[in-house]
Structure formats: structure tokens, C-alpha cells
N, C-alpha and C. Protein backbone atom coordinates (compact mmCIF):
# COMPACT_ATOMS: atom_id res chain seq x y z
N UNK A 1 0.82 -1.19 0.00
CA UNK A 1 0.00 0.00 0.00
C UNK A 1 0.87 1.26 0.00
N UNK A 2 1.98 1.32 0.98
CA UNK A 2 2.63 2.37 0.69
C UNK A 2 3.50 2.63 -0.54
N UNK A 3 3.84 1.68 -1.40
CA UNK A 3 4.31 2.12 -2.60
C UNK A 3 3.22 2.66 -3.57
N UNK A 4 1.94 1.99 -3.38
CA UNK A 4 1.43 2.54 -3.83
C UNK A 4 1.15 4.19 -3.97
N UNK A 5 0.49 4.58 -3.24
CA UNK A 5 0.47 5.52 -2.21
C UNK A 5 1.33 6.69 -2.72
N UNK A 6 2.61 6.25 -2.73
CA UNK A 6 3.77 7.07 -2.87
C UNK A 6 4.16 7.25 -4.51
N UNK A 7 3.30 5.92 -4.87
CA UNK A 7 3.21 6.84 -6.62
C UNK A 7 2.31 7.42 -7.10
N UNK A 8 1.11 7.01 -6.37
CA UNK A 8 0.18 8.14 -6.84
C UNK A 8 0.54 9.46 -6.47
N UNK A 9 0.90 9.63 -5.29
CA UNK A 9 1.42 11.33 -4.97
C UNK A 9 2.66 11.88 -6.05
N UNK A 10 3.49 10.90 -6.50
CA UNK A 10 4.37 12.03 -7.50
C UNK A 10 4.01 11.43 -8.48
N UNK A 11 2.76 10.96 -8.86
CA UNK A 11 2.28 11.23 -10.05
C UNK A 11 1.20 12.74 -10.17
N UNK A 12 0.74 12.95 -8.83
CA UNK A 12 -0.08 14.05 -9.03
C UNK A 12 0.96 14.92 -9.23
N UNK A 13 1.74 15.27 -8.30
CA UNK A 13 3.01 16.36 -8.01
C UNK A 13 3.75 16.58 -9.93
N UNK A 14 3.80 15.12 -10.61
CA UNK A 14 4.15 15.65 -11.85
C UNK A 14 3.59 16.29 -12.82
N UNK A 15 1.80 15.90 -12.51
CA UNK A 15 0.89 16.35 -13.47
C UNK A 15 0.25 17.50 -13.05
N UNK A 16 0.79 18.31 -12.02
CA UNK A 16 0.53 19.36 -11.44
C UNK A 16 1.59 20.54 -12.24
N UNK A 17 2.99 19.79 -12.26
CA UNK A 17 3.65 20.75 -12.85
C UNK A 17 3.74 20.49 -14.69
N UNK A 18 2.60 20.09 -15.28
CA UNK A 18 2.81 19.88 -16.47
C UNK A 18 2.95 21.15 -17.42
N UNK A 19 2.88 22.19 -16.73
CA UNK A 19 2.74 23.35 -17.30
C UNK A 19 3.91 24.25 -16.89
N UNK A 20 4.86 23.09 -16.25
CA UNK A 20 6.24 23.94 -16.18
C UNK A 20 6.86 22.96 -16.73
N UNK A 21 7.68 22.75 -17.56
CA UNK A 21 8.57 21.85 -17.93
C UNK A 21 10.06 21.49 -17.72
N UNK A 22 10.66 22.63 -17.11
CA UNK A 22 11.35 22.50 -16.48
C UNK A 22 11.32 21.98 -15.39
N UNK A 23 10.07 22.15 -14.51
CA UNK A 23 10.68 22.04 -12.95
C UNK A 23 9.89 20.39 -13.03
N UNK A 24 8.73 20.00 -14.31
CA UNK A 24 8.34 18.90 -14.19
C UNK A 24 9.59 17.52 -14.73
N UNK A 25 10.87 17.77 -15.11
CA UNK A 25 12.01 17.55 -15.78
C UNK A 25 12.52 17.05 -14.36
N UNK A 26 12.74 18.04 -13.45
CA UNK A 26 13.49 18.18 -11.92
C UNK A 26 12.42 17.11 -11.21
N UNK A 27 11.65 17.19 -11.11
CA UNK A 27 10.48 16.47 -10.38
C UNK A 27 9.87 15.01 -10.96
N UNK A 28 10.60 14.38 -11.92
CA UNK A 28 10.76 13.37 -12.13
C UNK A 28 11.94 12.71 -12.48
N UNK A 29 13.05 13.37 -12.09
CA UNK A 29 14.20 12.66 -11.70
C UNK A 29 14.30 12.82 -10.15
N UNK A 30 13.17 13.09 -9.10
CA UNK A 30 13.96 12.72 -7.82
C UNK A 30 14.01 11.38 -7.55
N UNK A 31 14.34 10.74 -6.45
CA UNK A 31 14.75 9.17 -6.86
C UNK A 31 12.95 8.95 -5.84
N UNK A 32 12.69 7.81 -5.84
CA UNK A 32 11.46 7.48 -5.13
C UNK A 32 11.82 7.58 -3.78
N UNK A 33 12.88 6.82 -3.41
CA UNK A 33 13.30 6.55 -1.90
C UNK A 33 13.43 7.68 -0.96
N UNK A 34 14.31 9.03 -1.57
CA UNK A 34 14.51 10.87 -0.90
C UNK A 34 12.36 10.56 -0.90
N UNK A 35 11.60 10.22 -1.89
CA UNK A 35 10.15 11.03 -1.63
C UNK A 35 10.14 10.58 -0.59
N UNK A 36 9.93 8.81 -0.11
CA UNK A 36 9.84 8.23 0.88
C UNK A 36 10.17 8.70 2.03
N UNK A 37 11.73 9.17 2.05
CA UNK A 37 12.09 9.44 3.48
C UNK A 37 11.28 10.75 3.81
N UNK A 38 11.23 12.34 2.75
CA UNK A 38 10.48 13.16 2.96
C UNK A 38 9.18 12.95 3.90
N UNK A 39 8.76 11.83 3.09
CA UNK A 39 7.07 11.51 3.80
C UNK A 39 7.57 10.77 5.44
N UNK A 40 8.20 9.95 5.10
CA UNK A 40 8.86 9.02 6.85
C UNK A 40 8.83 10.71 7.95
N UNK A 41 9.92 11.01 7.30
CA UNK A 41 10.12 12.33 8.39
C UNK A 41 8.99 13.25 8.92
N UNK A 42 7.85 13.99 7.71
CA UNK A 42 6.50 14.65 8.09
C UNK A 42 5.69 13.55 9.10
N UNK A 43 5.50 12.58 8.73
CA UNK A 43 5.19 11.82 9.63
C UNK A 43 5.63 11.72 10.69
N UNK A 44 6.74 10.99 11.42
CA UNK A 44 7.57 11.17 12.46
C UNK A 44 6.90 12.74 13.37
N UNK A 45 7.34 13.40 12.23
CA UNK A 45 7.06 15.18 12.87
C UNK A 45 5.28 14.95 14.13
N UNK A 46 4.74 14.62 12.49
CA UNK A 46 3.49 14.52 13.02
C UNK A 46 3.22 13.74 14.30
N UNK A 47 3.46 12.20 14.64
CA UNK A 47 3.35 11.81 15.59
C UNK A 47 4.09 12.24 16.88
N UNK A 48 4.71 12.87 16.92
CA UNK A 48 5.42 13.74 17.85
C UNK A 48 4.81 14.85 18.21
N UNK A 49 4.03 15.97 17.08
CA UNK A 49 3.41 16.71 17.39
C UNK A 49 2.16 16.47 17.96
N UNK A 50 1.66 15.80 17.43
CA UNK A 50 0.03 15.46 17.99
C UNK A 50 -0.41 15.46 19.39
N UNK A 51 0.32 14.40 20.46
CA UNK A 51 0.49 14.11 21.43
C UNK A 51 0.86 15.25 22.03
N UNK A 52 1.92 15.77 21.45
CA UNK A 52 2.24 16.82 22.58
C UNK A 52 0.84 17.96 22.40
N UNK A 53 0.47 18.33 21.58
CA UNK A 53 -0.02 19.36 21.45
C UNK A 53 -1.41 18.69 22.13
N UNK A 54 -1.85 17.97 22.47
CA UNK A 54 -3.04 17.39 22.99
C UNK A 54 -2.29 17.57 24.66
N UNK A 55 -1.52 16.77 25.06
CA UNK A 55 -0.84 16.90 26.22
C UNK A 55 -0.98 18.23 26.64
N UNK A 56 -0.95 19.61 25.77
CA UNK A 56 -0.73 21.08 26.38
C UNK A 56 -1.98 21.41 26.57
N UNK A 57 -3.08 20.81 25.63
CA UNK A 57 -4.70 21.36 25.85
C UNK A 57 -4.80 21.00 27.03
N UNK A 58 -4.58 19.45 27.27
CA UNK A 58 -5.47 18.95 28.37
C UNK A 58 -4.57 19.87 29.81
N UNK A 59 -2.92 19.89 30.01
CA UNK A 59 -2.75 20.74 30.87
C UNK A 59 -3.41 22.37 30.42
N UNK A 60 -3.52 23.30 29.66
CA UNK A 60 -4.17 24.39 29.73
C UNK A 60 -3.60 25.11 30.37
């Protein structure tokens, strides 16, 4: 599922920039694995943030 996943998103990301050709040139030579880790890391972020930021409501 997550490969999946991860090609549908830089398939949108390419057909988003179809109207730049240059930067859609740049954006389909990044390698799959840099997208992967990109997404690993926001994630990471995210589960780190969540908690805490729930943790600060409930202290107030």
C-alpha cells in the first residue's frame, strides 16, 4: 500500500507541474526513496506533534 500511495502522490506532483517543464524535468528525476524518506520524516514530525499538542490542551 505504501508504494502505492507514494506513486500516486508524484504522479499528481508531476501532473501538477505539467505546465512547467522544467521544474516537471526536476520532479521526475527525484529518486522514489529521498520522496519516501520526505514523507517518513513529516510523519515522524506529526506523531510527535500530535500528542504533545493534545498533552498542552489537556494541561491548559
Amino acid at each position: 500500500m505504501t508504494r502505492r500511495v507514494s506513486d500516486r502522490f508524484r504522479a499528481m506532483v508531476v501532473e501538477g507541474l505539467a505546465t512547467k517543464p522544467a521544474q516537471q524535468a526536476r520532479a521526475e528525476a527525484v529518486p522514489l526513496g529521498f520522496a519516501r524518506f520526505i514523507g517518513g520524516v513529516f510523519m515522524v514530525c506529526g506523531m510527535i506533534a500530535i500528542p504533545v499538542a493534545i498533552a498542552m490542551m489537556v494541561k491548559g
